[in-house]
PDB file of N, CA and C in Angstrom:
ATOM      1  N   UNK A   1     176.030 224.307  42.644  1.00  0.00           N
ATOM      2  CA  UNK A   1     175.432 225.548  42.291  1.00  0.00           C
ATOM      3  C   UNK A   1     173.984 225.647  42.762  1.00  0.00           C
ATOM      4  N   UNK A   2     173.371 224.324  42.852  1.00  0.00           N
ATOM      5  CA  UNK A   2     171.715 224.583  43.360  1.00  0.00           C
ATOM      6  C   UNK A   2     171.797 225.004  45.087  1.00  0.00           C
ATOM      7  N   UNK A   3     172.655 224.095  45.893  1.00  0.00           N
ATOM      8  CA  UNK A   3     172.470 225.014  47.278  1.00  0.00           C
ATOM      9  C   UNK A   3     172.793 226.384  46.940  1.00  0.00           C
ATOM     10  N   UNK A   4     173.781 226.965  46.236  1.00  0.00           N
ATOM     11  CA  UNK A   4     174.146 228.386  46.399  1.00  0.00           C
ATOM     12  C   UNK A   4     172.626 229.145  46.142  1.00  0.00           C
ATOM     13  N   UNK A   5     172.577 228.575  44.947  1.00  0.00           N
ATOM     14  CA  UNK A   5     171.149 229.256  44.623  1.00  0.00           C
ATOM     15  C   UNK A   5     169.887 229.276  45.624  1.00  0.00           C
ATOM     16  N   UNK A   6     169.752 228.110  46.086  1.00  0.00           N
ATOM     17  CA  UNK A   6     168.857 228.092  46.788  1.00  0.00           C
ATOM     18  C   UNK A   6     168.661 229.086  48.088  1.00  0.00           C
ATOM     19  N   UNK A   7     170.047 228.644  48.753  1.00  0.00           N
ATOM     20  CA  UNK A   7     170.541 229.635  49.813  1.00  0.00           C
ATOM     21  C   UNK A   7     170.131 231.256  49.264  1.00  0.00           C
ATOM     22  N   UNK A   8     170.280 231.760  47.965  1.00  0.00           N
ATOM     23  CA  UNK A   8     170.548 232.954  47.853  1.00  0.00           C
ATOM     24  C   UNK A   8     169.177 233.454  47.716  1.00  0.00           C
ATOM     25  N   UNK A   9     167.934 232.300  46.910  1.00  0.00           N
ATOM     26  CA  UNK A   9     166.639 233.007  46.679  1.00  0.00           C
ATOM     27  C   UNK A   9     166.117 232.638  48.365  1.00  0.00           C
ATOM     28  N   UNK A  10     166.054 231.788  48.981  1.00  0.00           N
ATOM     29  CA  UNK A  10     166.045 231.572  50.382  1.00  0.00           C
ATOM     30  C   UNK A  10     166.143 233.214  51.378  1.00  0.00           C
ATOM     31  N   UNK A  11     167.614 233.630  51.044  1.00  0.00           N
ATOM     32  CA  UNK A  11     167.468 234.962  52.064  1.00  0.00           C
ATOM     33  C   UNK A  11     166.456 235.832  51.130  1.00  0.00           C
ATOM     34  N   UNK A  12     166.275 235.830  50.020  1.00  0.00           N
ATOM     35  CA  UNK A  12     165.330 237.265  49.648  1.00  0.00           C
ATOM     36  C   UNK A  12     164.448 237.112  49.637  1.00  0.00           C
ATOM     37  N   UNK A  13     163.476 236.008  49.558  1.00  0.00           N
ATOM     38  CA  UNK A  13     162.581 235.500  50.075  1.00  0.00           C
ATOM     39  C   UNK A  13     161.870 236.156  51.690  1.00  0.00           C
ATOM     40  N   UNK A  14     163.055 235.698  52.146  1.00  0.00           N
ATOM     41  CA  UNK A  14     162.912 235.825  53.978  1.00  0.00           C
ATOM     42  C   UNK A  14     162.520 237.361  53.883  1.00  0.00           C
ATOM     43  N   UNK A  15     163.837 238.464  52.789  1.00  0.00           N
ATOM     44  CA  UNK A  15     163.643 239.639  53.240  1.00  0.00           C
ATOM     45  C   UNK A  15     162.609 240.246  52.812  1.00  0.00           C
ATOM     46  N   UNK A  16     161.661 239.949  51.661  1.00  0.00           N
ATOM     47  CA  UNK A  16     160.592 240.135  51.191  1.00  0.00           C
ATOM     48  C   UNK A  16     159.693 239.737  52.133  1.00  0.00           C
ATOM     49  N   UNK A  17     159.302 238.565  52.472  1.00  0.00           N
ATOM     50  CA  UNK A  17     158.434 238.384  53.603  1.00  0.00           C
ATOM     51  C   UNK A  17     158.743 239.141  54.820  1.00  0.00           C
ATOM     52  N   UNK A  18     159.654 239.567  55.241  1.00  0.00           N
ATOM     53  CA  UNK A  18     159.958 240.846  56.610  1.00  0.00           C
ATOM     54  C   UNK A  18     159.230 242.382  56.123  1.00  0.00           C
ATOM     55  N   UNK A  19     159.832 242.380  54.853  1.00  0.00           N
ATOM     56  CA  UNK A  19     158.925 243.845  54.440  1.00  0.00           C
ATOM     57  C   UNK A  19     156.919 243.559  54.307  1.00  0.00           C
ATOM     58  N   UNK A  20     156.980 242.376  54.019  1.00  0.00           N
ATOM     59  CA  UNK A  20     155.465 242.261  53.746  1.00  0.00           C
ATOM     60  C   UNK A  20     154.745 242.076  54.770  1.00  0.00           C
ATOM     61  N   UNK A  21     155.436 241.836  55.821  1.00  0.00           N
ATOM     62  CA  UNK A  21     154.764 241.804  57.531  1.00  0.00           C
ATOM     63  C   UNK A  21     155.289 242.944  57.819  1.00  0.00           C
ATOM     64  N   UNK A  22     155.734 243.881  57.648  1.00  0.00           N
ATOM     65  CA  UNK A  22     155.932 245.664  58.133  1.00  0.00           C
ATOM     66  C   UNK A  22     154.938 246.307  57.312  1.00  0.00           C
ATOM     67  N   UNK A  23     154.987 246.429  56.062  1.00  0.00           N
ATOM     68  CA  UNK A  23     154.007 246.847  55.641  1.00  0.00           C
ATOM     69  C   UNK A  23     152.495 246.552  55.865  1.00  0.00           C
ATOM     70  N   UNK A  24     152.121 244.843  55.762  1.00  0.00           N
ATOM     71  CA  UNK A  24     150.825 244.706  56.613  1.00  0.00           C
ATOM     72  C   UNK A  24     150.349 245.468  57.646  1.00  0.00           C
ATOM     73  N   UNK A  25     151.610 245.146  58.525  1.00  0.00           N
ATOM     74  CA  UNK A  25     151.078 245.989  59.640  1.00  0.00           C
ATOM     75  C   UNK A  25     150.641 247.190  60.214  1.00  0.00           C
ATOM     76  N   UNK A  26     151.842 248.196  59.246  1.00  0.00           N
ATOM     77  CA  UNK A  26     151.748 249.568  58.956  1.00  0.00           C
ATOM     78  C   UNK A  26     150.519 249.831  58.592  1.00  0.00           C
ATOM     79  N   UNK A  27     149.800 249.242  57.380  1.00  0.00           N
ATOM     80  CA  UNK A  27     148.472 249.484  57.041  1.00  0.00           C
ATOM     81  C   UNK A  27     147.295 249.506  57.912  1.00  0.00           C
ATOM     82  N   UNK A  28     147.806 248.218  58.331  1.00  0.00           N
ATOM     83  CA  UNK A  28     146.172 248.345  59.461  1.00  0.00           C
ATOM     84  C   UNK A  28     146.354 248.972  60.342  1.00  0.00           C
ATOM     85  N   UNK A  29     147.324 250.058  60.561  1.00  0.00           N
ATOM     86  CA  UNK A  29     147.604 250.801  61.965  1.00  0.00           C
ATOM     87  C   UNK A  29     147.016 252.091  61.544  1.00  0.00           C
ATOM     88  N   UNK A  30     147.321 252.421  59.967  1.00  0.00           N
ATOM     89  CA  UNK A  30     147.198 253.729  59.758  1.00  0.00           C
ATOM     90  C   UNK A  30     146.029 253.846  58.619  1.00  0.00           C
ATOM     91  N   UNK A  31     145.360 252.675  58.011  1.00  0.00           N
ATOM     92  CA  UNK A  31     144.384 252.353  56.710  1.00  0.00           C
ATOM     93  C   UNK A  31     142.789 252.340  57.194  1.00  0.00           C
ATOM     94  N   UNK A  32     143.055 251.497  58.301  1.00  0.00           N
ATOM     95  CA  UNK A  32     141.426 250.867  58.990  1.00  0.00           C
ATOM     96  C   UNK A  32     141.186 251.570  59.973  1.00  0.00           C
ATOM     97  N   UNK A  33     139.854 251.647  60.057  1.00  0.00           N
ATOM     98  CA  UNK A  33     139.366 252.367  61.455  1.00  0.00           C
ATOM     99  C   UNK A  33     138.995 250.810  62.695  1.00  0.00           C
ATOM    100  N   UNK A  34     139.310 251.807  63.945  1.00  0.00           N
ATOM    101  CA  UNK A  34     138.938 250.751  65.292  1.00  0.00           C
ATOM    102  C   UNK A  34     137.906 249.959  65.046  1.00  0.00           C
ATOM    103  N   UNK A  35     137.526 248.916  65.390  1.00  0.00           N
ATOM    104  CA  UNK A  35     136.052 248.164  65.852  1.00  0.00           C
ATOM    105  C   UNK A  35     135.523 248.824  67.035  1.00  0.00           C
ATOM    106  N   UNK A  36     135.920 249.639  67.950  1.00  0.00           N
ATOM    107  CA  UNK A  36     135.009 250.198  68.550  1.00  0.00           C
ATOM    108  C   UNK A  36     134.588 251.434  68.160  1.00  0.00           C
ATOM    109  N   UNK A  37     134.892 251.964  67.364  1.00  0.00           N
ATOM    110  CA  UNK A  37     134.739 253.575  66.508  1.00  0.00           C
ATOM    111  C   UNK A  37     133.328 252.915  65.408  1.00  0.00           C
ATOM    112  N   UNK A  38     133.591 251.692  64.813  1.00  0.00           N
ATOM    113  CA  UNK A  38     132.321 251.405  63.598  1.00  0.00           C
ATOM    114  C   UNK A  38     130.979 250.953  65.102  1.00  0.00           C
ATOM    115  N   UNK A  39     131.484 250.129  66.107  1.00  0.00           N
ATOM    116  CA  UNK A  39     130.230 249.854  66.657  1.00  0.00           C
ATOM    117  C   UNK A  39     129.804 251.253  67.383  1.00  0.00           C
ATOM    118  N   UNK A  40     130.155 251.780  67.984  1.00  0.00           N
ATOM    119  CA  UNK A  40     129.667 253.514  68.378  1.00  0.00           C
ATOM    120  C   UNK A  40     129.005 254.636  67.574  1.00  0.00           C
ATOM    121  N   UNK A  41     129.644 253.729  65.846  1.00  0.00           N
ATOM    122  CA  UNK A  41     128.710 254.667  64.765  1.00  0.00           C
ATOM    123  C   UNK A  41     127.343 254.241  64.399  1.00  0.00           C
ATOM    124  N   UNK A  42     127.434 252.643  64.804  1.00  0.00           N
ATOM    125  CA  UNK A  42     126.188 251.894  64.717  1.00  0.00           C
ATOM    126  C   UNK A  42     125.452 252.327  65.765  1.00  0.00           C
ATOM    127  N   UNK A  43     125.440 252.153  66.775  1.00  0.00           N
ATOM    128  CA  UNK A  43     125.091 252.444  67.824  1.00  0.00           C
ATOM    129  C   UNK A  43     124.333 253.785  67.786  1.00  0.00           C
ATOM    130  N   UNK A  44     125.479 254.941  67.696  1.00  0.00           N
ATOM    131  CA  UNK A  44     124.544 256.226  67.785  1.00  0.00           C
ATOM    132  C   UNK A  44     123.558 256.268  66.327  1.00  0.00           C
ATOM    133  N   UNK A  45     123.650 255.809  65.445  1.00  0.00           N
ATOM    134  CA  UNK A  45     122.643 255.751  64.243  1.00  0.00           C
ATOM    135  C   UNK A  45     121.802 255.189  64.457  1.00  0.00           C
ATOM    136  N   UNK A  46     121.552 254.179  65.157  1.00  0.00           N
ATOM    137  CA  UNK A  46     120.165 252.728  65.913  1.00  0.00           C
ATOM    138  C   UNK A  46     119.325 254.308  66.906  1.00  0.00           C
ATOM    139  N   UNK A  47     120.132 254.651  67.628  1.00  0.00           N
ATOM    140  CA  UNK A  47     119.460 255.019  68.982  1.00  0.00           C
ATOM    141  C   UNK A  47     118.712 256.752  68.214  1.00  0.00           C
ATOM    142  N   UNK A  48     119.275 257.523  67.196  1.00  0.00           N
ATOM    143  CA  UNK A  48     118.841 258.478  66.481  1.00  0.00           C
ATOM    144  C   UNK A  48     117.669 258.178  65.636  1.00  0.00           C
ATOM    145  N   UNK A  49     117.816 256.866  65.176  1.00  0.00           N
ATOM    146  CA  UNK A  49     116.715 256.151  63.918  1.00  0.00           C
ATOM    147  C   UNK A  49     115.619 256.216  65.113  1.00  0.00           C
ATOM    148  N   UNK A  50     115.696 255.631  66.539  1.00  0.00           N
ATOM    149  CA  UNK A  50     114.811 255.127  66.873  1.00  0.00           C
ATOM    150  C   UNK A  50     113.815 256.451  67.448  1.00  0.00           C
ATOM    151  N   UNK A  51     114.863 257.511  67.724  1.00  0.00           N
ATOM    152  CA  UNK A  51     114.182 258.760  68.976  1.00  0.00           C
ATOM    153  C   UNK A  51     113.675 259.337  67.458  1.00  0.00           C
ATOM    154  N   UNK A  52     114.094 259.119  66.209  1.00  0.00           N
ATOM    155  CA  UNK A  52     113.329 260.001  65.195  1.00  0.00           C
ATOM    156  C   UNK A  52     112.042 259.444  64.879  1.00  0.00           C
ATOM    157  N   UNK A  53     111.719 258.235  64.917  1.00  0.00           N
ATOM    158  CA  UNK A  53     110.457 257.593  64.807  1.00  0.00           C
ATOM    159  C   UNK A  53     109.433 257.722  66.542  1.00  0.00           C
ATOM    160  N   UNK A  54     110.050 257.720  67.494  1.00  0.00           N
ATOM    161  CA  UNK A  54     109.612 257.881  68.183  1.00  0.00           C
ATOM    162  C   UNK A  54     108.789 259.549  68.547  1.00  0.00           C
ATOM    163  N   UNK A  55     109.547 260.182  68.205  1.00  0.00           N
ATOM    164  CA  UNK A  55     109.484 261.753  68.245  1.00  0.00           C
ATOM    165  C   UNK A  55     108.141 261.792  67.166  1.00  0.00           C
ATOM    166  N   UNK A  56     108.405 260.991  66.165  1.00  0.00           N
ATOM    167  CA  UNK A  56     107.007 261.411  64.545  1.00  0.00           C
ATOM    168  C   UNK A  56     105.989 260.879  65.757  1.00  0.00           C
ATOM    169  N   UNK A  57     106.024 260.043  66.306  1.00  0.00           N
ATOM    170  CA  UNK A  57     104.480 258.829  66.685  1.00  0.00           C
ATOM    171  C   UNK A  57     103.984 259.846  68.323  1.00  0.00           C
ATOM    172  N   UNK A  58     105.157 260.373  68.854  1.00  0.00           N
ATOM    173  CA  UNK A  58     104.302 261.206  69.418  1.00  0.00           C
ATOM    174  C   UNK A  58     103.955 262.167  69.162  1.00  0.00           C
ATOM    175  N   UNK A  59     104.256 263.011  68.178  1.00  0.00           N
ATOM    176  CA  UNK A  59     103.786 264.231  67.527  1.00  0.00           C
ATOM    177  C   UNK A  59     101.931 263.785  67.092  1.00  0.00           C
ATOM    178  N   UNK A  60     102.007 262.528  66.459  1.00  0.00           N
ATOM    179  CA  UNK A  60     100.729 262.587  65.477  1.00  0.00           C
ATOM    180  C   UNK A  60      99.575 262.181  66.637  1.00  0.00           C
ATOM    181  N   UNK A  61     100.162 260.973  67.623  1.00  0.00           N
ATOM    182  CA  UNK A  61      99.487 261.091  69.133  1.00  0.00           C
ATOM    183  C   UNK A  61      98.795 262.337  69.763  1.00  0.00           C
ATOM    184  N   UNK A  62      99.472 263.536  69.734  1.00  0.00           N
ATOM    185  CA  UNK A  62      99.360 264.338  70.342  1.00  0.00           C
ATOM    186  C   UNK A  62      98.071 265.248  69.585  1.00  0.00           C
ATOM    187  N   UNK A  63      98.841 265.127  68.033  1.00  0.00           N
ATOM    188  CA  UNK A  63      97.742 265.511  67.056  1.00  0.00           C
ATOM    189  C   UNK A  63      96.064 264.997  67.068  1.00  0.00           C
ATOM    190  N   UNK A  64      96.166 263.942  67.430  1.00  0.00           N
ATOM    191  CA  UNK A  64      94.989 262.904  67.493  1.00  0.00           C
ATOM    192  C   UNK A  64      94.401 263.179  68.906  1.00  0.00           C
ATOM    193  N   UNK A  65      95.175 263.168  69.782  1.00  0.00           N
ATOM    194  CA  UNK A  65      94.350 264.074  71.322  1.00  0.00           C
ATOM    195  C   UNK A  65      93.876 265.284  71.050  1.00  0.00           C
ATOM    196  N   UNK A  66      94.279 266.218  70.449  1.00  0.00           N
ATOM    197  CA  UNK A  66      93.674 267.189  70.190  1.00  0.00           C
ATOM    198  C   UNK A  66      92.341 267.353  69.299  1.00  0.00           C
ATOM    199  N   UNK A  67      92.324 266.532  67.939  1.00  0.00           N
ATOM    200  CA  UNK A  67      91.184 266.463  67.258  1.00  0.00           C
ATOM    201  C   UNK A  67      90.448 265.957  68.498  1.00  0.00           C
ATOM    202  N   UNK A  68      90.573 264.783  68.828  1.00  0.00           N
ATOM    203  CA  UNK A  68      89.655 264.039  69.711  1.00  0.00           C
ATOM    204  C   UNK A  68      88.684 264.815  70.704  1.00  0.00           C
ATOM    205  N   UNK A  69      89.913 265.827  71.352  1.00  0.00           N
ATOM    206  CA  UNK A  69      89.156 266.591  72.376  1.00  0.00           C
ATOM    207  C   UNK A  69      88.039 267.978  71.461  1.00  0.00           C
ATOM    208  N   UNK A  70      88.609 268.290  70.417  1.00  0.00           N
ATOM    209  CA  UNK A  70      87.875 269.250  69.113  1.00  0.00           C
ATOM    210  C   UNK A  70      86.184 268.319  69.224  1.00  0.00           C
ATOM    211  N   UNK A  71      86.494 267.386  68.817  1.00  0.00           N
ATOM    212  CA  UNK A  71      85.084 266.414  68.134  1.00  0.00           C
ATOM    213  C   UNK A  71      84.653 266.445  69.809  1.00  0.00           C
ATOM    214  N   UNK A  72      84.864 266.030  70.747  1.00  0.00           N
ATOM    215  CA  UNK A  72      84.182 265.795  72.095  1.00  0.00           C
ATOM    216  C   UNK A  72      83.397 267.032  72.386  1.00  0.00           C
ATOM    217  N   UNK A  73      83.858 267.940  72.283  1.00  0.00           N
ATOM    218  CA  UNK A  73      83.163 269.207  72.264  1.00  0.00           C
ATOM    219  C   UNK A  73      81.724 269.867  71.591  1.00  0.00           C
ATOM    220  N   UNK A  74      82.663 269.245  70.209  1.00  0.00           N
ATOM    221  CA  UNK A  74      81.586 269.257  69.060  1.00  0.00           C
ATOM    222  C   UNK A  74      79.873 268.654  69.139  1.00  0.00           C
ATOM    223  N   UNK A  75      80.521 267.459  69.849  1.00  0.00           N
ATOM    224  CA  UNK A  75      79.619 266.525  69.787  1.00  0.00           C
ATOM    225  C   UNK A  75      79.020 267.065  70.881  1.00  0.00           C
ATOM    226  N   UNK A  76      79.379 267.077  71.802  1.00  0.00           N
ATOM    227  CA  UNK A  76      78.323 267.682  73.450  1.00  0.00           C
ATOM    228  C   UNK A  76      77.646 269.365  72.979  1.00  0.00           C
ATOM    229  N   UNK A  77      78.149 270.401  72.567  1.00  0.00           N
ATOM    230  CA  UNK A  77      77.506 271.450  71.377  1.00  0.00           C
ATOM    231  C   UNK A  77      75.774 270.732  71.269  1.00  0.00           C
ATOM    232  N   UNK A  78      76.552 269.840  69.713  1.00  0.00           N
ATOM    233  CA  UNK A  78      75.399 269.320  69.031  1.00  0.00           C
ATOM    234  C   UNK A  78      73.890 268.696  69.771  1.00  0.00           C
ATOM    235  N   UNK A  79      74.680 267.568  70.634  1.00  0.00           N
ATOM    236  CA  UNK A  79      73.598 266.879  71.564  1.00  0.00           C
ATOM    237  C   UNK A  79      72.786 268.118  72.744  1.00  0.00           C
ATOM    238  N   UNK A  80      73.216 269.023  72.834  1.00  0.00           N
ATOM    239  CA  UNK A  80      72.095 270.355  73.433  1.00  0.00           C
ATOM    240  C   UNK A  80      71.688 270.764  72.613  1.00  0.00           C
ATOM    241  N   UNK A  81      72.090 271.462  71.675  1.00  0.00           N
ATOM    242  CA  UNK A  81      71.038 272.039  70.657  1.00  0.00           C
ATOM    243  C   UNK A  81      70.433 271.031  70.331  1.00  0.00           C
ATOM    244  N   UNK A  82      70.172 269.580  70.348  1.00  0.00           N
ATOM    245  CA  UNK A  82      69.335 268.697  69.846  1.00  0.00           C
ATOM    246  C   UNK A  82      68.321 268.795  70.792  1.00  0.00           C
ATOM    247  N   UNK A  83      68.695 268.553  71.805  1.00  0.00           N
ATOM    248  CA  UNK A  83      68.112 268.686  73.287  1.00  0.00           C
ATOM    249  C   UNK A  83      66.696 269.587  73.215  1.00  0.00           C
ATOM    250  N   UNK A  84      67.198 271.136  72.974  1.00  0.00           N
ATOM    251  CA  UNK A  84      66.679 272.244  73.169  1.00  0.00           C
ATOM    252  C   UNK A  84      65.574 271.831  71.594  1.00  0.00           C
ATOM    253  N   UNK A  85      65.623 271.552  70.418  1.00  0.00           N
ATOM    254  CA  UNK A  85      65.500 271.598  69.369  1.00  0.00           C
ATOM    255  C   UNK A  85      64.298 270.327  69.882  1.00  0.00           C
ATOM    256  N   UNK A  86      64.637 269.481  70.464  1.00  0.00           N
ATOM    257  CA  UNK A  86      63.295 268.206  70.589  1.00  0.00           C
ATOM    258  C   UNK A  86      62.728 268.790  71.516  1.00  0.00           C
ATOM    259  N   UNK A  87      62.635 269.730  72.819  1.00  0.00           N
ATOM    260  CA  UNK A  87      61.521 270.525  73.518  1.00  0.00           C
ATOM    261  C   UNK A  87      60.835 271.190  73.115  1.00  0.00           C
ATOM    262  N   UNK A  88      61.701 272.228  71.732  1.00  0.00           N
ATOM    263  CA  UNK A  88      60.848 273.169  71.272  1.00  0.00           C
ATOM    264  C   UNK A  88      59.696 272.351  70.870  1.00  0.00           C
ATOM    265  N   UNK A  89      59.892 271.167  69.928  1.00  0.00           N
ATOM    266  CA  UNK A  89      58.655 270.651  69.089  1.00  0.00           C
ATOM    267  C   UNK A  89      58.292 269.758  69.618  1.00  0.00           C
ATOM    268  N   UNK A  90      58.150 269.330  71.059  1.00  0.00           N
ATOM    269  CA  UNK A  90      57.349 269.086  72.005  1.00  0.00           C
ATOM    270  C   UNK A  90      56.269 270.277  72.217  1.00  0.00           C
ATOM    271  N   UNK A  91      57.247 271.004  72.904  1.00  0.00           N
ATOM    272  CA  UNK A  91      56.133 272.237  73.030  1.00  0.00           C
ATOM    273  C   UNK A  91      55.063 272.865  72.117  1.00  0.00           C
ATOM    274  N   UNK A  92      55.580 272.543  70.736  1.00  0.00           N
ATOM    275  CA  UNK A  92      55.095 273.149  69.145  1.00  0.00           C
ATOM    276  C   UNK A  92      53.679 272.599  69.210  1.00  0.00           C
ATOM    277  N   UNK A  93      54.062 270.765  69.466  1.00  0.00           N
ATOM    278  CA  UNK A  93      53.053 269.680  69.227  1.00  0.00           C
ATOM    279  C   UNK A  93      52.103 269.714  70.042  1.00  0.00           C
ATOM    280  N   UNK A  94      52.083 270.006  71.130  1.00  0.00           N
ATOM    281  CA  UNK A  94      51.450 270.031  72.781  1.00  0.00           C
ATOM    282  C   UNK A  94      50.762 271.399  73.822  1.00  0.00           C
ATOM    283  N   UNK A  95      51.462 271.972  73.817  1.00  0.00           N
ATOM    284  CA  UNK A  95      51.165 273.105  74.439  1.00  0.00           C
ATOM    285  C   UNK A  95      50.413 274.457  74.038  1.00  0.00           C
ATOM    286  N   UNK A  96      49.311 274.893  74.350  1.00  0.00           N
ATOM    287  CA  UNK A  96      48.396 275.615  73.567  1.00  0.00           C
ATOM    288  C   UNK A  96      49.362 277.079  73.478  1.00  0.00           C
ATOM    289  N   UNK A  97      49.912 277.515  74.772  1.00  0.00           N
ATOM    290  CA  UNK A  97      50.602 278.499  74.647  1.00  0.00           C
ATOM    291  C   UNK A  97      51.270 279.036  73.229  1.00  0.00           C
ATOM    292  N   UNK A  98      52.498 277.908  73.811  1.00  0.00           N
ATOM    293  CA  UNK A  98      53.647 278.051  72.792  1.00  0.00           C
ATOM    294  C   UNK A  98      53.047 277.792  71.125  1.00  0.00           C
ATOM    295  N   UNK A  99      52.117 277.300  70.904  1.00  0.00           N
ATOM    296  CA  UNK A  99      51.152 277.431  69.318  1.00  0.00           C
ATOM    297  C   UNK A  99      50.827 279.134  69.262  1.00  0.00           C
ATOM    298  N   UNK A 100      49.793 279.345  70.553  1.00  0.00           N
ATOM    299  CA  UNK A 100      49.423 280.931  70.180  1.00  0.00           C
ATOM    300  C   UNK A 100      50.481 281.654  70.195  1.00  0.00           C
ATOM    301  N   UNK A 101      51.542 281.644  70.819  1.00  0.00           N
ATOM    302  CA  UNK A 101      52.631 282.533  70.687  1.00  0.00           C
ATOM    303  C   UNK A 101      53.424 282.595  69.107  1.00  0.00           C
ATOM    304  N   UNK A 102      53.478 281.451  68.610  1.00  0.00           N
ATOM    305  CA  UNK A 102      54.303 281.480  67.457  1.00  0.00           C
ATOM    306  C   UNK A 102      53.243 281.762  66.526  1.00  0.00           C
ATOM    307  N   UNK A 103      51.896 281.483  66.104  1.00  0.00           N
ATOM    308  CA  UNK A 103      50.811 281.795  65.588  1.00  0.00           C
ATOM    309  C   UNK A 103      51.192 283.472  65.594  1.00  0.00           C
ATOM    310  N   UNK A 104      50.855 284.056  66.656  1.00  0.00           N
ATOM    311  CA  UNK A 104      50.713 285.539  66.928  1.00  0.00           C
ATOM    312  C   UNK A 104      52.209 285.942  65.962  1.00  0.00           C
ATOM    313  N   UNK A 105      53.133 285.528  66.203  1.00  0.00           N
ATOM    314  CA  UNK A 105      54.567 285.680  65.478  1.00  0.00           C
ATOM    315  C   UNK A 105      54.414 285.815  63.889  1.00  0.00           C
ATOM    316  N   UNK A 106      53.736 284.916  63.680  1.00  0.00           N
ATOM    317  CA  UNK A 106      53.231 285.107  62.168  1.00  0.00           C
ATOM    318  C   UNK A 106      51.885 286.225  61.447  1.00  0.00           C
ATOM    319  N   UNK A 107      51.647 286.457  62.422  1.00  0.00           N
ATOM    320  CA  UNK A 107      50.639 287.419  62.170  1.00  0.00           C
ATOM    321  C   UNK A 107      49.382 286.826  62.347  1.00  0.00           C
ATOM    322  N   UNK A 108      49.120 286.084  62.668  1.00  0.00           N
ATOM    323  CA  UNK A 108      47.738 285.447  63.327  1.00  0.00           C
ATOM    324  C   UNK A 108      46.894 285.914  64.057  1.00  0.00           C
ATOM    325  N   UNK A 109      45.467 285.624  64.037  1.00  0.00           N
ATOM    326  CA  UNK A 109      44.914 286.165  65.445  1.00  0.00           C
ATOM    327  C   UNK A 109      43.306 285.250  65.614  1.00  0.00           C
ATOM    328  N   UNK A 110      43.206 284.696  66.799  1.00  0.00           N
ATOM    329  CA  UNK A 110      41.906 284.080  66.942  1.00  0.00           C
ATOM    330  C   UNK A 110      41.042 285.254  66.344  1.00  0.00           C
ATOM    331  N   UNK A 111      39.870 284.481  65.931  1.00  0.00           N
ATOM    332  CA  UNK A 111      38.381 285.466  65.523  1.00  0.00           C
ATOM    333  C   UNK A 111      37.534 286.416  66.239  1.00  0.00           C
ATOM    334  N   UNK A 112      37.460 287.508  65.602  1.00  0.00           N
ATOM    335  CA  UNK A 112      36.665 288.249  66.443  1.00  0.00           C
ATOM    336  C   UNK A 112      37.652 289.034  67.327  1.00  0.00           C
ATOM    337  N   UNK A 113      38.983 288.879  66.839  1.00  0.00           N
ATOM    338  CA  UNK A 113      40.263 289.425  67.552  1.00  0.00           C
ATOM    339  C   UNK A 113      40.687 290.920  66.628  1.00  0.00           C
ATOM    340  N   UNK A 114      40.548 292.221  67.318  1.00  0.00           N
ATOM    341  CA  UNK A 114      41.105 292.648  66.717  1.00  0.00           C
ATOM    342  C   UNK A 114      42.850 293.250  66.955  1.00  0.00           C
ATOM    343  N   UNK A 115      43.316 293.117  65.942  1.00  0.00           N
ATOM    344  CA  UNK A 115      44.416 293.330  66.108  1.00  0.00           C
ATOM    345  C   UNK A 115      45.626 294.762  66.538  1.00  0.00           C
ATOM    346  N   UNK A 116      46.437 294.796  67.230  1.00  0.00           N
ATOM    347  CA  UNK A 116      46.950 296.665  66.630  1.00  0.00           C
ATOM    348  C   UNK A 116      48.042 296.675  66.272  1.00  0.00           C
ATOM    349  N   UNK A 117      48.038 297.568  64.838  1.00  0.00           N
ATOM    350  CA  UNK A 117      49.725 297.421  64.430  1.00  0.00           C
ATOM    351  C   UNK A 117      49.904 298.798  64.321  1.00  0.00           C
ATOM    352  N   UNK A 118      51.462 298.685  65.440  1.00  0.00           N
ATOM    353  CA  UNK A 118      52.103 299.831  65.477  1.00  0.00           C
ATOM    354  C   UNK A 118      52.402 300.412  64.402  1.00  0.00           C
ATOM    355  N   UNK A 119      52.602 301.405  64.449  1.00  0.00           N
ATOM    356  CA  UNK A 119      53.183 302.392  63.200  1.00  0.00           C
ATOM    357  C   UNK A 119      54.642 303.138  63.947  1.00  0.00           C
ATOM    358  N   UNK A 120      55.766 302.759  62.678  1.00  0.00           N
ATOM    359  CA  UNK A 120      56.764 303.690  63.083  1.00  0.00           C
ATOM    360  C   UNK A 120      57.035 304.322  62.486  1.00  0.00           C
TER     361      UNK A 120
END
């Protein structure tokens, strides 16, 4: 009676293991996605991550050339009117003219000067 038996759990055995290698297989045909479908998703997500960081760093680049060239401007502006601003008071300090002229501006007048004020 034990060969019979044996023999008999023996074939269902076998036929259980035939269904469990059809079904395995079935699954991974129709359950899992390709390995080249996950590396192509990696892939285009790496190369998007990278053009999106790349895209921010030249934006703020670009941002930063522009202040830069703003302030260069600024600064060359400033350094003439400094320019013009250290002649005047050269001239202020030095030159008899440019004293009587701004003197006269204020209402000044050497002595013995008389003056004429328009009337409007």
């Amino acid at each position: 009676m034990s060969k019979v038996a044996d023999t008999y759990w023996n074939s269902i055995s076998r036929r259980t293991n035939r269904n469990r290698k059809r079904t395995k297989s079935a699954a991974k045909s129709k359950g899992t996605t390709p390995q080249w479908f996950i590396f192509t998703v990696i892939v285009s997500l790496t190369f998007m991550l990278c053009l999106a960081i790349n895209f921010r760093a030249f934006s703020e680049m670009r941002q930063q050339s522009n202040e830069r060239s703003q302030l260069s401007a600024s600064i060359e502006q400033l350094t003439t009117e400094n320019l013009v601003l250290e002649q005047e008071i050269k001239n202020l300090k030095g030159d008899p003219r440019t004293i009587e002229r701004e003197a006269r501006k204020i209402g000044m007048s050497r002595p013995n000067e008389k003056v004429l004020v328009p009337i409007y």
